[in-house]
C-alpha atoms as a PDB file:
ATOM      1  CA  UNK A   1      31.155 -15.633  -3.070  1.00  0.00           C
ATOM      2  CA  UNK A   2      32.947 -12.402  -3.697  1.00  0.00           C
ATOM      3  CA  UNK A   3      31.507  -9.978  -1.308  1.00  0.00           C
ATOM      4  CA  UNK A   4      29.904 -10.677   2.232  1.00  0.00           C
ATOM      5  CA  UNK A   5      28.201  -7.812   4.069  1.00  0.00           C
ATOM      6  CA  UNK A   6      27.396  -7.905   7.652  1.00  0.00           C
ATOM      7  CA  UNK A   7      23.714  -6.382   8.650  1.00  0.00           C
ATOM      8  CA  UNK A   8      22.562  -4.804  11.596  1.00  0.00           C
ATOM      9  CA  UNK A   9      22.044  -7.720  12.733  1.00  0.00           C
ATOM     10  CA  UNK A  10      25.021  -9.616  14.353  1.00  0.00           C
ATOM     11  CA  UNK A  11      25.638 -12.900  12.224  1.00  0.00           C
ATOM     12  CA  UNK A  12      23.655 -12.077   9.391  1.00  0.00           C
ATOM     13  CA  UNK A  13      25.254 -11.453   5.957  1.00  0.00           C
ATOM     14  CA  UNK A  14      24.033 -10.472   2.847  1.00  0.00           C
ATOM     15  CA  UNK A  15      26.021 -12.456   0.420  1.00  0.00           C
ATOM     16  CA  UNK A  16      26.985 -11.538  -3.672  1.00  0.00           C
ATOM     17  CA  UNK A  17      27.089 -14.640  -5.138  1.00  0.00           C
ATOM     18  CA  UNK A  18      30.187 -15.132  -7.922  1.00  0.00           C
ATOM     19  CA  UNK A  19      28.373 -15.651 -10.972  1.00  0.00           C
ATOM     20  CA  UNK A  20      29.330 -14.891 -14.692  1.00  0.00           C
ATOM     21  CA  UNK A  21      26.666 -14.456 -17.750  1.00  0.00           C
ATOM     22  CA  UNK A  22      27.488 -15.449 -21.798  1.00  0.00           C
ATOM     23  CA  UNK A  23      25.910 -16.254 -24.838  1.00  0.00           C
ATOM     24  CA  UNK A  24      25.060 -19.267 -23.085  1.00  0.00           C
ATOM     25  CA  UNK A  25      23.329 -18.673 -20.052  1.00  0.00           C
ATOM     26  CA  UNK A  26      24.524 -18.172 -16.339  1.00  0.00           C
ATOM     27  CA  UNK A  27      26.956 -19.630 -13.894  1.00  0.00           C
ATOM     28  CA  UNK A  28      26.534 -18.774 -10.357  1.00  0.00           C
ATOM     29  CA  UNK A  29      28.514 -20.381  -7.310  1.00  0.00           C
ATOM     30  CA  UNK A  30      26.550 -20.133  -4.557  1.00  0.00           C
ATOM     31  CA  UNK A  31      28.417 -21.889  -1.694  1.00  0.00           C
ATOM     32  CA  UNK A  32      32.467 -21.906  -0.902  1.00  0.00           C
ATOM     33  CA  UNK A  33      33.899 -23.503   2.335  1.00  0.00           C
ATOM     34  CA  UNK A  34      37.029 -21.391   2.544  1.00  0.00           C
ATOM     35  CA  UNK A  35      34.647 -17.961   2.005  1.00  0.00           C
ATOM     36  CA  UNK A  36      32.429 -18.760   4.793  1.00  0.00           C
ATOM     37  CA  UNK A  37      35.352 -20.235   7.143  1.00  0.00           C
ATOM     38  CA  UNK A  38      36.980 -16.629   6.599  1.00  0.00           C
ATOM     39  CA  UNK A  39      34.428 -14.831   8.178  1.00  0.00           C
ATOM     40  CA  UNK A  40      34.275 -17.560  11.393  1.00  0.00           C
ATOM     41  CA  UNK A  41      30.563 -18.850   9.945  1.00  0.00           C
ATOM     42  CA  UNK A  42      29.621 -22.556   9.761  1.00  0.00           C
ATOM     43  CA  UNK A  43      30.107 -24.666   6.585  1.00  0.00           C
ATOM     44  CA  UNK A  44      28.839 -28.102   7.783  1.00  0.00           C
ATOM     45  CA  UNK A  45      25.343 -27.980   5.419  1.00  0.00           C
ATOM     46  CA  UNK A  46      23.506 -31.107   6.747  1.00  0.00           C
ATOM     47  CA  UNK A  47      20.343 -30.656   4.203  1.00  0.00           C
ATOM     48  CA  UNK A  48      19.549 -28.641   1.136  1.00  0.00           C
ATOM     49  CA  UNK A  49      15.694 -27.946  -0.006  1.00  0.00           C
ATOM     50  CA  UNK A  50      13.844 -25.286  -2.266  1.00  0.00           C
ATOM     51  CA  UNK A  51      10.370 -23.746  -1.971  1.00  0.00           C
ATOM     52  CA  UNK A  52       8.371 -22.848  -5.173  1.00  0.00           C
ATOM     53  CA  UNK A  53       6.076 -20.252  -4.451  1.00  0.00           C
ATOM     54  CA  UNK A  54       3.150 -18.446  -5.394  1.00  0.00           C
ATOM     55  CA  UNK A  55       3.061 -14.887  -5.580  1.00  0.00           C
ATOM     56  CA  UNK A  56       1.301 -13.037  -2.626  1.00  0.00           C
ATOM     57  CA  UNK A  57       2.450 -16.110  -0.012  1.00  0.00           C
ATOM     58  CA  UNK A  58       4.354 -15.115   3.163  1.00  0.00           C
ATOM     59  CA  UNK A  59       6.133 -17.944   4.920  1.00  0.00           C
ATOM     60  CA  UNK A  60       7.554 -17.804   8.185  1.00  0.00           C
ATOM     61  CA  UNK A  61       8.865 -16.798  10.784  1.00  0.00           C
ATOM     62  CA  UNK A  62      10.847 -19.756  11.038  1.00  0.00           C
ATOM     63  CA  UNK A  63      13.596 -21.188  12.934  1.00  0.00           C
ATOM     64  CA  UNK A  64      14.535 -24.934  14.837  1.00  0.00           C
ATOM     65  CA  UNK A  65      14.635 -25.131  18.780  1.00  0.00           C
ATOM     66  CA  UNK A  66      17.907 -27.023  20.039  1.00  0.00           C
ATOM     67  CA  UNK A  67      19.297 -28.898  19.587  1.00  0.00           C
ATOM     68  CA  UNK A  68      17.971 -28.831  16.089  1.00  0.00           C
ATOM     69  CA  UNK A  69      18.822 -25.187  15.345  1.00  0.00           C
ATOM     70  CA  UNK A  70      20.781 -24.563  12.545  1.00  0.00           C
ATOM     71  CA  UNK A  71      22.524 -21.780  10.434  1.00  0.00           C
ATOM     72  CA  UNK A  72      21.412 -21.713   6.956  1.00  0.00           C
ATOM     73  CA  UNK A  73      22.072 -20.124   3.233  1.00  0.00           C
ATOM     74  CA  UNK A  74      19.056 -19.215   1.260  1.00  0.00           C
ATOM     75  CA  UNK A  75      18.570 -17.819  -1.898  1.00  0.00           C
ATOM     76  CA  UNK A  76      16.496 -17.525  -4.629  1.00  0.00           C
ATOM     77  CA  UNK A  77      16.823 -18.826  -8.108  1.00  0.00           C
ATOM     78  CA  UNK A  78      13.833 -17.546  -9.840  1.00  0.00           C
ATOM     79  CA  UNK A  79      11.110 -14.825  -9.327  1.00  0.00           C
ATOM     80  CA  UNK A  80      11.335 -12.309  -6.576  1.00  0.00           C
ATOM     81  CA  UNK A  81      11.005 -12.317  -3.222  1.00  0.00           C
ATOM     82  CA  UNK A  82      11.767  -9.940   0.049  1.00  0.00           C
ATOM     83  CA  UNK A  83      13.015 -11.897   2.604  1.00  0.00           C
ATOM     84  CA  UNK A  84      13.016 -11.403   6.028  1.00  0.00           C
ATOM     85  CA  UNK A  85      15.026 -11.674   9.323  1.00  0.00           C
ATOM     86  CA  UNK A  86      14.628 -11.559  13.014  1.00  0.00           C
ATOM     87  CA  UNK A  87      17.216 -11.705  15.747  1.00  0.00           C
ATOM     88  CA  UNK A  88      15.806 -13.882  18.275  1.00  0.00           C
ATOM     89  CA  UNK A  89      18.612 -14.332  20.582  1.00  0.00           C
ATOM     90  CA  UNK A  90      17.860 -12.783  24.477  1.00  0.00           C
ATOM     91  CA  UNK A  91      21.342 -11.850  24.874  1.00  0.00           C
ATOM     92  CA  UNK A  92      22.095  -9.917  21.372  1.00  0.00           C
ATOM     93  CA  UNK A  93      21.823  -5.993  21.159  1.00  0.00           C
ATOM     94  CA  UNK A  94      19.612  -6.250  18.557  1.00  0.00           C
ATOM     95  CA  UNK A  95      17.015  -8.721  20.285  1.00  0.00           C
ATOM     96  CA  UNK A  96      13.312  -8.172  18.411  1.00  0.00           C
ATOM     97  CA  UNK A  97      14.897  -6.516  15.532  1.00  0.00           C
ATOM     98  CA  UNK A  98      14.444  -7.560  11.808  1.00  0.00           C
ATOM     99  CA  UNK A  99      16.149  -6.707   8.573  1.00  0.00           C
ATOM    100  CA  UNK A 100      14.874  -7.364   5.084  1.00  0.00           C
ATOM    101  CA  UNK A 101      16.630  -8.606   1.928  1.00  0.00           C
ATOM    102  CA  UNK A 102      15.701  -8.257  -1.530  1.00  0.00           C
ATOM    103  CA  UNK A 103      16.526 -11.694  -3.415  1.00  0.00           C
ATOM    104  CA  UNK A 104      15.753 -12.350  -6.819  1.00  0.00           C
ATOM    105  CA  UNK A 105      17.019 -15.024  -9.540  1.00  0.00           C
ATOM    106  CA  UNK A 106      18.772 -12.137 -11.358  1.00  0.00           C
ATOM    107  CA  UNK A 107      20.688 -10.401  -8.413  1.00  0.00           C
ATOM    108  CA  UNK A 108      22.306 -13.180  -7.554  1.00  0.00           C
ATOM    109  CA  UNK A 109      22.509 -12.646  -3.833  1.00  0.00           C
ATOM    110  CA  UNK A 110      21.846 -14.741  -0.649  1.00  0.00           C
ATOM    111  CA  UNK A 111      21.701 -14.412   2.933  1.00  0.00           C
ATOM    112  CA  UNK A 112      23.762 -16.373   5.663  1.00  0.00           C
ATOM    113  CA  UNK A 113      21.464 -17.006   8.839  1.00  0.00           C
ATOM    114  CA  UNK A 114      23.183 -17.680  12.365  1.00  0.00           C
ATOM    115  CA  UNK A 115      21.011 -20.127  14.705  1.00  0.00           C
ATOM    116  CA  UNK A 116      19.289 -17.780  16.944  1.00  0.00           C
ATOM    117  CA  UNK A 117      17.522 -15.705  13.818  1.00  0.00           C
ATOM    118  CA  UNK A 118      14.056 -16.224  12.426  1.00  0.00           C
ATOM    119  CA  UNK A 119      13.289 -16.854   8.829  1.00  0.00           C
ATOM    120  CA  UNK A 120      10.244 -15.491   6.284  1.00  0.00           C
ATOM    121  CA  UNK A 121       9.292 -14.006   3.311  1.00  0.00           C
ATOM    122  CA  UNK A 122       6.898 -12.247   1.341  1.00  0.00           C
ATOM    123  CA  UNK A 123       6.903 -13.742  -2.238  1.00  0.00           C
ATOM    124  CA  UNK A 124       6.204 -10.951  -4.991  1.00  0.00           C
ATOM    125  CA  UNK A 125       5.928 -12.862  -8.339  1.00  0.00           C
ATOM    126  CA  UNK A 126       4.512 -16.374  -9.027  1.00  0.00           C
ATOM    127  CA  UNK A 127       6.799 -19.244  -9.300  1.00  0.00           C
ATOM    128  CA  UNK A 128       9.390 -18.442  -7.335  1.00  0.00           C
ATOM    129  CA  UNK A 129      12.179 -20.481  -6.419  1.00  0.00           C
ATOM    130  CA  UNK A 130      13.922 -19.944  -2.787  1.00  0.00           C
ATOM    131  CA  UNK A 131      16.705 -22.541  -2.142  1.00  0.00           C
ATOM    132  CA  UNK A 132      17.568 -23.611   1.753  1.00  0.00           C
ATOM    133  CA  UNK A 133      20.554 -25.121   3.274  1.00  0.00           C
ATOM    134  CA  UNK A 134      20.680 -25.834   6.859  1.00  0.00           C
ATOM    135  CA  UNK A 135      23.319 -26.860   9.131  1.00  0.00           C
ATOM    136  CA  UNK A 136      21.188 -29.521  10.709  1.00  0.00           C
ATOM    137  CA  UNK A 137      18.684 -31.713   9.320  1.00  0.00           C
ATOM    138  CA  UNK A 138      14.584 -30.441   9.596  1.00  0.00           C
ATOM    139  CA  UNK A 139      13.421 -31.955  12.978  1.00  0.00           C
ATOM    140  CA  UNK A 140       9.313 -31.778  13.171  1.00  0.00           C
ATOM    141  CA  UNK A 141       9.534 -32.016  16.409  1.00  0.00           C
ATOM    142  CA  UNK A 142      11.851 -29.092  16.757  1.00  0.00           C
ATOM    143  CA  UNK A 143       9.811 -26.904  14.353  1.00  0.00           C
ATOM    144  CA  UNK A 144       9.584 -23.157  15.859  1.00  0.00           C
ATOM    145  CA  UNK A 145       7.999 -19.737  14.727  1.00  0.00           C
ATOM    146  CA  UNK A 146       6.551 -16.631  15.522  1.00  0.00           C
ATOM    147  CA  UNK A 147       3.461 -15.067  14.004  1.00  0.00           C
ATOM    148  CA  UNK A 148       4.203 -13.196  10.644  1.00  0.00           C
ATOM    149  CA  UNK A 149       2.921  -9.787  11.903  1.00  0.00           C
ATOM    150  CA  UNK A 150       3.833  -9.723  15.497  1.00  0.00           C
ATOM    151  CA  UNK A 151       7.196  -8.177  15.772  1.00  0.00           C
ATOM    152  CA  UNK A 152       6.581  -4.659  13.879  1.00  0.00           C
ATOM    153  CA  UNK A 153       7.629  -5.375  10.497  1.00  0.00           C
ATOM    154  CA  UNK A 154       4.646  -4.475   7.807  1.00  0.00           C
ATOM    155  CA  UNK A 155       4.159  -6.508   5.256  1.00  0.00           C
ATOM    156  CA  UNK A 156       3.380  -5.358   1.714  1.00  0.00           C
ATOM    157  CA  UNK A 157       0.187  -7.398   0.455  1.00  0.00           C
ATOM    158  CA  UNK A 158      -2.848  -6.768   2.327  1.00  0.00           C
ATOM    159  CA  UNK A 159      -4.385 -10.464   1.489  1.00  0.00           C
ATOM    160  CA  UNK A 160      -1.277 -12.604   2.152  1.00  0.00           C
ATOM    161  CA  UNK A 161      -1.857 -16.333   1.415  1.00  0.00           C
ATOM    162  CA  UNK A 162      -0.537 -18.422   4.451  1.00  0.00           C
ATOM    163  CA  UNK A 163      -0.106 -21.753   5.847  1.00  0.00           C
ATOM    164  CA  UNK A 164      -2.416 -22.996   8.744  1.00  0.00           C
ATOM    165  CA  UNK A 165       0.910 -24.169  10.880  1.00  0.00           C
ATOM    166  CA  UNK A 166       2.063 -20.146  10.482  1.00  0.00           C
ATOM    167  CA  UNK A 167      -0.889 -18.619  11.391  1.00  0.00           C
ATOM    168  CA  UNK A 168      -0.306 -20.476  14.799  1.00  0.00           C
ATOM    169  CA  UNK A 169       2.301 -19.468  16.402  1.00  0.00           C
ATOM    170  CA  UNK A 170       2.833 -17.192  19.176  1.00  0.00           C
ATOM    171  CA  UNK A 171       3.079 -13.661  18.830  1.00  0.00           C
ATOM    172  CA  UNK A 172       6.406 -12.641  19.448  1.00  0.00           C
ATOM    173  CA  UNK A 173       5.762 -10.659  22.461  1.00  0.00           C
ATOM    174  CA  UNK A 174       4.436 -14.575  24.046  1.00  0.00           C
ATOM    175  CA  UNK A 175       7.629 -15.794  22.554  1.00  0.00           C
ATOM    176  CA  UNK A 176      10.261 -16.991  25.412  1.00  0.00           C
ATOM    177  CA  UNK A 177      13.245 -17.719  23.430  1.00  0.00           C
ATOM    178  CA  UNK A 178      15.581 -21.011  23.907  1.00  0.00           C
ATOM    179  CA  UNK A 179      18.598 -18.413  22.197  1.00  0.00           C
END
């Protein structure tokens, strides 16, 4: 993990994963304790978990209510995806704002997520392959979100293919956040 940027939004990093390509393939790293300790972010991963996804799907937005929260990694390994972000913490600066990634199996970047952030993304090719690791284990009963297209940011597919569980949650502006 060679190169860690910090976004707009406080906590979150875009990540350049250490890889190298040969005659043989690729080789990328994709976590390193002593990185992540450097920058003061967690590297306790409790869980790791991948998505394969069809193209035109938006997931999210996502996050765990304590004591469940967690920081998390995520990445994707195959296809291409945008992924996005939103600071739900009352107390940052940048409360209600998102930022968007661009991950794809051949740019060989990730994001680092602080607890307090929610978590989607709009999947632009089919079969794509987003990898998860949280700091905590997934708690159903701690399961939070926020409805996909409540907190300004537009997403590109008019017809997006969602989950019945997503298309449930509160708006953002009914949110009251635990963060």
């Amino acid at each position: 993990m060679n190169n860690f940027r910090e976004t707009k939004l406080k906590g979150v990093f875009e990540i350049d994963l250490f890889h190298l390509k040969d005659d043989r393939g690729v080789f990328v790293k994709t976590f390193h304790k002593k990185t992540l300790e450097s920058y003061g972010l967690e590297t306790d991963f409790a869980e790791s978990f991948y998505s394969i996804n069809n193209k035109n799907v938006v997931r999210g937005m996502h996050f765990q209510y304590p004591p469940d929260d967690h920081s998390k990694i995520v990445y994707c390994t195959s296809g291409a995806l945008t992924d996005v972000i939103l600071d739900i913490r009352k107390a940052s600066p940048t409360y209600g704002q998102y930022h968007t990634v661009e991950l794809f199996g051949e740019n060989f970047k990730a994001v680092y997520l602080p607890s307090g952030t929610a978590h989607g993304f709009f999947v632009k090719a089919d079969h794509t392959c987003m990898v998860y690791l949280t700091s905590t284990m997934h708690s159903p009963k701690n399961d939070g979100g926020i409805l996909f297209d409540s907190f300004g940011y537009n997403w590109p597919v008019p017809f997006p293919i969602h989950s019945e569980r997503d298309l449930n949650f509160p708006s953002f502006d009914q949110f009251k956040s635990p963060f």
